[in-house]
C-alpha atoms as a PDB file:
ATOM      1  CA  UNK A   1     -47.115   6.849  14.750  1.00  0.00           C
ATOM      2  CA  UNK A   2     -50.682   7.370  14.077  1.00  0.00           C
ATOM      3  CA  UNK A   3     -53.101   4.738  13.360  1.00  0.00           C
ATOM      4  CA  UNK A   4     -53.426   3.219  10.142  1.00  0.00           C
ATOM      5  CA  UNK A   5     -57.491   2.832  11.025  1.00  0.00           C
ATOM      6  CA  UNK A   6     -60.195   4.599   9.222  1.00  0.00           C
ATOM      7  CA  UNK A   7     -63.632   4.810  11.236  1.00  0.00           C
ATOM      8  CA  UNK A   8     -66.715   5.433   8.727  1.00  0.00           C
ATOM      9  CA  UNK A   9     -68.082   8.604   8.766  1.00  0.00           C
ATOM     10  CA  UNK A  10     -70.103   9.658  11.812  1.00  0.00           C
ATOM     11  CA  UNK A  11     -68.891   6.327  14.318  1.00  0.00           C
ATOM     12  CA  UNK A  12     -69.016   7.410  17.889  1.00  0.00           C
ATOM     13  CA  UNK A  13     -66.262   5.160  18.739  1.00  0.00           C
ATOM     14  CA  UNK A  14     -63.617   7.757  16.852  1.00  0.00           C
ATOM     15  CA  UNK A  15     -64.312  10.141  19.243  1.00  0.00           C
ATOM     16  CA  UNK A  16     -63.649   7.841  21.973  1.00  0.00           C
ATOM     17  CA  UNK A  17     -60.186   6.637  20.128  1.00  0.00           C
ATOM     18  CA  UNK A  18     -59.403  10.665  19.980  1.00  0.00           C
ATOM     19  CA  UNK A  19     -60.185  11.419  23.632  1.00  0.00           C
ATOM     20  CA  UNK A  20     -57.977   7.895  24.094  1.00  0.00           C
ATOM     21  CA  UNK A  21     -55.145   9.856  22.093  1.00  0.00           C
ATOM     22  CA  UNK A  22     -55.465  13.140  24.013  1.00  0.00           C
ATOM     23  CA  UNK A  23     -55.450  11.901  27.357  1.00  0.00           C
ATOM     24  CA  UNK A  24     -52.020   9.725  26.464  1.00  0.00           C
ATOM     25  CA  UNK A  25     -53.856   6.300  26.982  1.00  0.00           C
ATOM     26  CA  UNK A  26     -51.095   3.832  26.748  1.00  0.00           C
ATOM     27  CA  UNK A  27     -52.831   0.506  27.298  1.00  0.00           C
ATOM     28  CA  UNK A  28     -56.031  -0.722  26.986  1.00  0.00           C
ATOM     29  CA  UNK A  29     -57.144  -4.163  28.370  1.00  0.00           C
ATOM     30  CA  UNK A  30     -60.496  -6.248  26.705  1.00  0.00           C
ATOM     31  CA  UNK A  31     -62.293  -9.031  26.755  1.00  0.00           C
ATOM     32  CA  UNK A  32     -63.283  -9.542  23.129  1.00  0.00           C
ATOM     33  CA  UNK A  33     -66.485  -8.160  22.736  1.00  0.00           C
ATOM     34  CA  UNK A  34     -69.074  -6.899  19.503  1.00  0.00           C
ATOM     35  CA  UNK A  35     -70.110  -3.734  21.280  1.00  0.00           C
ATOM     36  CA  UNK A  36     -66.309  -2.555  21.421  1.00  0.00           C
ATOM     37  CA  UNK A  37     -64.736  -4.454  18.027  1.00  0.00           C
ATOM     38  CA  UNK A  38     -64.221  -1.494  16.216  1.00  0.00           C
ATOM     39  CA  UNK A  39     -62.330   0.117  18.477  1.00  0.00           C
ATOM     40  CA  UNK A  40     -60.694  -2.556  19.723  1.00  0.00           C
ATOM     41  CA  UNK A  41     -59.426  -3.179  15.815  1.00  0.00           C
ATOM     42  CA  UNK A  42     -58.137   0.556  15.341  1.00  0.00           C
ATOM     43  CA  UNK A  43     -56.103  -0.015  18.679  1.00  0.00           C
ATOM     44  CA  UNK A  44     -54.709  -2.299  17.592  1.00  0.00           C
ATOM     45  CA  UNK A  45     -53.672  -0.677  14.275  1.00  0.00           C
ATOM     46  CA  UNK A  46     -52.076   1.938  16.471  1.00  0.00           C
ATOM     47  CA  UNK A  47     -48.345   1.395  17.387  1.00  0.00           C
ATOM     48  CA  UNK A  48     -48.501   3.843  20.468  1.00  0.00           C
ATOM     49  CA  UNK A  49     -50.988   1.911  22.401  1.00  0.00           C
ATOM     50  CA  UNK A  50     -50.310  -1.976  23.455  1.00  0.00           C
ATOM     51  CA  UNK A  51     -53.959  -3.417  23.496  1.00  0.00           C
ATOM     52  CA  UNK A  52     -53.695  -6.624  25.352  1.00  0.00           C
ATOM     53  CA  UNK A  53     -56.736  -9.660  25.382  1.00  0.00           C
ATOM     54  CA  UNK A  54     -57.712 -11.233  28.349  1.00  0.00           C
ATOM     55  CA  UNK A  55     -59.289 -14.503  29.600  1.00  0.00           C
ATOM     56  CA  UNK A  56     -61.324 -12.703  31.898  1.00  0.00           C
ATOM     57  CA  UNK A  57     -62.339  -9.515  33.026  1.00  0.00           C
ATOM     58  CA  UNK A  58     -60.378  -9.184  36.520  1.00  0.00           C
ATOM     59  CA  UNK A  59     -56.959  -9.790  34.743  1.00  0.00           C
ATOM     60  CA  UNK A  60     -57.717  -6.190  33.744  1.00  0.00           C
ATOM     61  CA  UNK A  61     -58.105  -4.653  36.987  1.00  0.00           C
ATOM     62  CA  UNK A  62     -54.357  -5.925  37.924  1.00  0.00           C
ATOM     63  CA  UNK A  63     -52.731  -5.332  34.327  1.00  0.00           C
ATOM     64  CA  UNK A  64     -53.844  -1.448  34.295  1.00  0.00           C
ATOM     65  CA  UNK A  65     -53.116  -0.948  38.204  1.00  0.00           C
ATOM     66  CA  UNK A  66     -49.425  -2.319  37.095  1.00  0.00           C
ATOM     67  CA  UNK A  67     -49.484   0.360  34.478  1.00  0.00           C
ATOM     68  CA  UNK A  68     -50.082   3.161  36.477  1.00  0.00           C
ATOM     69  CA  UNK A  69     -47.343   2.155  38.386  1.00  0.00           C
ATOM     70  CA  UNK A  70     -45.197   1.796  35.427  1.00  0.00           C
ATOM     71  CA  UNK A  71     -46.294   5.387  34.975  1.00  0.00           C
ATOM     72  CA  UNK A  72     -48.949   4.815  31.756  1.00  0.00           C
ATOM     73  CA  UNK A  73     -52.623   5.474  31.031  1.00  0.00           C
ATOM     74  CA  UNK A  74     -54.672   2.563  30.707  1.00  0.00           C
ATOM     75  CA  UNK A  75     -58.504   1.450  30.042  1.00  0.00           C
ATOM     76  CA  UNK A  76     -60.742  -2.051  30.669  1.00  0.00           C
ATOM     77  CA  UNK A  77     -63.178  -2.515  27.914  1.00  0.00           C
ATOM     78  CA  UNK A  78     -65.333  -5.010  29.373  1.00  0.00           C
ATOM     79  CA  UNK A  79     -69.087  -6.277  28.487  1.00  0.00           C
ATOM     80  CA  UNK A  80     -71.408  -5.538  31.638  1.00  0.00           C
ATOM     81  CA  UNK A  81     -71.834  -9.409  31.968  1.00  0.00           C
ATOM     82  CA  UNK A  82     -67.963  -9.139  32.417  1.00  0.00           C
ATOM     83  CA  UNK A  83     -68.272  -6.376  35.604  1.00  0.00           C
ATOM     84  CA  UNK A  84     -69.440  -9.215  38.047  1.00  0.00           C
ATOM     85  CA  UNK A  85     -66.454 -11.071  37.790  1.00  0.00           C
ATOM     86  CA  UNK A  86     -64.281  -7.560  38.774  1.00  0.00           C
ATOM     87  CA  UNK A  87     -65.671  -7.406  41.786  1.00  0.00           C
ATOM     88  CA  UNK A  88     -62.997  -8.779  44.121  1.00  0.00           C
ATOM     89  CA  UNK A  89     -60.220  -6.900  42.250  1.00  0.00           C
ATOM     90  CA  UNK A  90     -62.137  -3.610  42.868  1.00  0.00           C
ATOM     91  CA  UNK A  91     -60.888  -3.399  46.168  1.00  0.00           C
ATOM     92  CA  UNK A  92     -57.836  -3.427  45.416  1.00  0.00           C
ATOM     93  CA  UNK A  93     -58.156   0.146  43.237  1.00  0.00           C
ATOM     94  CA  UNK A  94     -59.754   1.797  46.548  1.00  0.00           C
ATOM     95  CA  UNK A  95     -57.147   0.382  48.654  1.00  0.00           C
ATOM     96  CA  UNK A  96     -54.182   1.338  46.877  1.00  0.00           C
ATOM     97  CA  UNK A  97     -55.992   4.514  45.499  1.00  0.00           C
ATOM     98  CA  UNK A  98     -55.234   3.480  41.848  1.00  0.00           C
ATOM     99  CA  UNK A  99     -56.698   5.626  39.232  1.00  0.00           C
ATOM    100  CA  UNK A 100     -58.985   3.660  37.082  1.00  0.00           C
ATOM    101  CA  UNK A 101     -61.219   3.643  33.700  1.00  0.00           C
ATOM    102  CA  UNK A 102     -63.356   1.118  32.194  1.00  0.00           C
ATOM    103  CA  UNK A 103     -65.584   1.469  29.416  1.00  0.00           C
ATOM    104  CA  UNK A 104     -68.588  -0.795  29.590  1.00  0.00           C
ATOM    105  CA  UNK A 105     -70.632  -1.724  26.799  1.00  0.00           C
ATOM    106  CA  UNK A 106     -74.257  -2.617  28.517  1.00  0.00           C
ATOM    107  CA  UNK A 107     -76.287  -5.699  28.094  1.00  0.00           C
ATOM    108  CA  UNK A 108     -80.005  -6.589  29.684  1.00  0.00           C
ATOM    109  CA  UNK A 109     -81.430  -3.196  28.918  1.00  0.00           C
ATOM    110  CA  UNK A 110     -83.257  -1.668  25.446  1.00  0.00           C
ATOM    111  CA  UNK A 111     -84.429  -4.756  22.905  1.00  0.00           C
ATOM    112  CA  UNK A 112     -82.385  -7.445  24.799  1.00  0.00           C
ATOM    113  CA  UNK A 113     -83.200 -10.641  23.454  1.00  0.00           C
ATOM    114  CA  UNK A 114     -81.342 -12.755  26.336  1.00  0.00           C
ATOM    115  CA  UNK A 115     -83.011 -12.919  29.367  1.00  0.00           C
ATOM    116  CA  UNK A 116     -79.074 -14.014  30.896  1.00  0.00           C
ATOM    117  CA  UNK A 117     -77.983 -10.443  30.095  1.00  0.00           C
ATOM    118  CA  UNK A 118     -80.821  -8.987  32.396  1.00  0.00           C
ATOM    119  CA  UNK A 119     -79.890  -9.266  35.360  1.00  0.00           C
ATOM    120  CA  UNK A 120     -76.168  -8.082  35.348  1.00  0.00           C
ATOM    121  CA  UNK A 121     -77.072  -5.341  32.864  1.00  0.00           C
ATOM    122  CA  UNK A 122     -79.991  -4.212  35.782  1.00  0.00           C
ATOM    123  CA  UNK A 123     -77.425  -4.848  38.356  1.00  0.00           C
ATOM    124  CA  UNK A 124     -74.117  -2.678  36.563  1.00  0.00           C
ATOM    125  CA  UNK A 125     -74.468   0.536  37.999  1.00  0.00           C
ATOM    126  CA  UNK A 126     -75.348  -0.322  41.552  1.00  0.00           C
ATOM    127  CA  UNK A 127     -72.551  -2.833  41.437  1.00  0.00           C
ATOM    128  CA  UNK A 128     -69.706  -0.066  40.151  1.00  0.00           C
ATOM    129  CA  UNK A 129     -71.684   3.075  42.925  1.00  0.00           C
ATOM    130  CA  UNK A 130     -70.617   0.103  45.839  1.00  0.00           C
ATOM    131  CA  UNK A 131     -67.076  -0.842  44.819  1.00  0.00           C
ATOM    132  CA  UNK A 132     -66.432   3.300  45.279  1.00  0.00           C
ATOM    133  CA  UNK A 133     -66.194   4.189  41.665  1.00  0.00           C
ATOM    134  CA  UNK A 134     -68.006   7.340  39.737  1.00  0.00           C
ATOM    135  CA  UNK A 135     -69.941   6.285  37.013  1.00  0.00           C
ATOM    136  CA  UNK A 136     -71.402   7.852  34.202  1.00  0.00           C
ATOM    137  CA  UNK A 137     -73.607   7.024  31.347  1.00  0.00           C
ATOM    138  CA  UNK A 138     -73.410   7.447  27.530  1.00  0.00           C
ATOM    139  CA  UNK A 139     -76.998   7.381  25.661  1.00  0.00           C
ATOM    140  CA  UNK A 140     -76.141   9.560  22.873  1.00  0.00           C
ATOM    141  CA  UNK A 141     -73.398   9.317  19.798  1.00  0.00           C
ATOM    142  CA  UNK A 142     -72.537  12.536  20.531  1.00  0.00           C
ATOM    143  CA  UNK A 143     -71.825  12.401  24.355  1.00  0.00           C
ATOM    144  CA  UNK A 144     -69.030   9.164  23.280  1.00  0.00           C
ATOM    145  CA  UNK A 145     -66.058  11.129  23.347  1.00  0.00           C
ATOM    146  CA  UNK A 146     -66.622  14.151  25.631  1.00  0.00           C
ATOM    147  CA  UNK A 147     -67.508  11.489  28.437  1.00  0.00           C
ATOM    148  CA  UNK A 148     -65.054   9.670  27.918  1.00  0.00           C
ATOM    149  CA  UNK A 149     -62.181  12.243  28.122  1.00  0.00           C
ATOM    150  CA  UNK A 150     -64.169  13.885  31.058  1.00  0.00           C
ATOM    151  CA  UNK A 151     -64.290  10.230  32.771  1.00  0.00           C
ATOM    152  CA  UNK A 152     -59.961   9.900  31.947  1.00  0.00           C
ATOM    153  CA  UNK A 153     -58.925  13.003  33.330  1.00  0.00           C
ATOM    154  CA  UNK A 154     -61.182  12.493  36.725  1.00  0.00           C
ATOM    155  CA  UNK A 155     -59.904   9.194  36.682  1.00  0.00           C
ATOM    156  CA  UNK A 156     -56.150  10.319  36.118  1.00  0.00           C
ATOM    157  CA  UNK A 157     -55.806  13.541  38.138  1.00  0.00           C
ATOM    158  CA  UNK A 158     -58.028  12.530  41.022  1.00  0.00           C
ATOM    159  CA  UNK A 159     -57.157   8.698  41.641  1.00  0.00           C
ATOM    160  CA  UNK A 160     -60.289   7.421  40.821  1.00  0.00           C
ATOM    161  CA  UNK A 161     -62.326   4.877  39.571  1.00  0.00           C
ATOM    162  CA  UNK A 162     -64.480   5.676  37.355  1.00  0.00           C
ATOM    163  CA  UNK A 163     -67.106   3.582  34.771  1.00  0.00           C
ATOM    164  CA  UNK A 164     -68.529   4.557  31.442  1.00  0.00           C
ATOM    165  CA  UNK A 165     -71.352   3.228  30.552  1.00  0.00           C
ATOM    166  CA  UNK A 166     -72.086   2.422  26.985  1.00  0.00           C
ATOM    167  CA  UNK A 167     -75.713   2.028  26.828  1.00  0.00           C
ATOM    168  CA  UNK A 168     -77.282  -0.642  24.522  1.00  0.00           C
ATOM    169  CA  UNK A 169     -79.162   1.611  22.536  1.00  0.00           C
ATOM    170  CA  UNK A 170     -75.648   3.234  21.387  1.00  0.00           C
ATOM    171  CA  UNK A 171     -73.932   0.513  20.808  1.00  0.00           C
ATOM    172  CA  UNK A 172     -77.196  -1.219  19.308  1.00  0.00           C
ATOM    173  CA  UNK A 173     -79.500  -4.573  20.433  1.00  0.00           C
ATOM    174  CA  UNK A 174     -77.555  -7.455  19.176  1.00  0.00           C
ATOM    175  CA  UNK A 175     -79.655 -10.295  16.817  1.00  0.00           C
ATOM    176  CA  UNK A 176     -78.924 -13.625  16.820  1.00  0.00           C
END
């Protein structure tokens, strides 16, 4: 069954749920977050894919490593404020050699109005280029869903870990 979710015209994030559909992602893993709500919502409109919500971040980490040994695709959507508290549980994807994807919606970087956000947003790429993984970087609508995919098949025929960046121009500067 297909989802029952209608994106609006033009929204990057379908072409990330598509490249999700291609690549036979079974679960994805989040920490509630604005930057990935509509995607999170048409996930969970779609019967083939069990979305689950976490307390924290690192929960993640061990739910999709016991999926790939269950033999399913997952993906972490996590905050970049979030990717500090993975940082233990990273070793255990290089250790075991786990193939890995996590989509990361950025904070601390274009029109941030929280100077909190800063430093982990500054800090998210270094921090994911240490713990071993590839990481790559989405600035434009258009790159959403080709990086993606690209970043799921590395991850899944290679055993990698591997980090997509949502930048915060994409996803937009939040206003409070």
């Amino acid at each position: 069954m297909r989802s029952v979710f209608e994106f609006a015209p033009g929204d990057w994030r379908a072409d990330i749920y598509a490249a999700f559909k291609r690549q036979r992602i079974a679960q994805v893993a989040y920490v509630p977050d604005a930057g990935h709500a509509t995607l999170i919502e048409a996930l969970h409109a779609d019967h083939e894919v069990k979305a689950t919500v976490l307390t924290t971040e690192e929960e993640g980490v061990a739910l999709l490593a016991g999926a790939d040994l269950g033999g399913e695709r997952g993906v972490l959507l996590m905050q970049s404020s979030g990717v500090g508290n993975c940082v233990n549980m990273f070793s255990l994807l290089r250790s075991c050699g786990f193939p890995f994807v996590t989509l990361v919606t950025m904070r601390g970087e274009w029109a941030e109005f929280n100077p909190w956000q800063i430093p982990m947003g500054q800090g998210t790429p270094q921090t994911f280029e240490h713990a071993g993984f590839l990481v790559y970087r989405v600035d434009q609508p258009a790159d959403a869903g080709v990086v993606t995919e690209a970043a799921i098949r590395i991850a899944y025929d290679a055993a990698q870990p591997v980090a997509v960046l949502l930048s915060q121009r994409l996803i937009g500067a939040k206003v409070f």
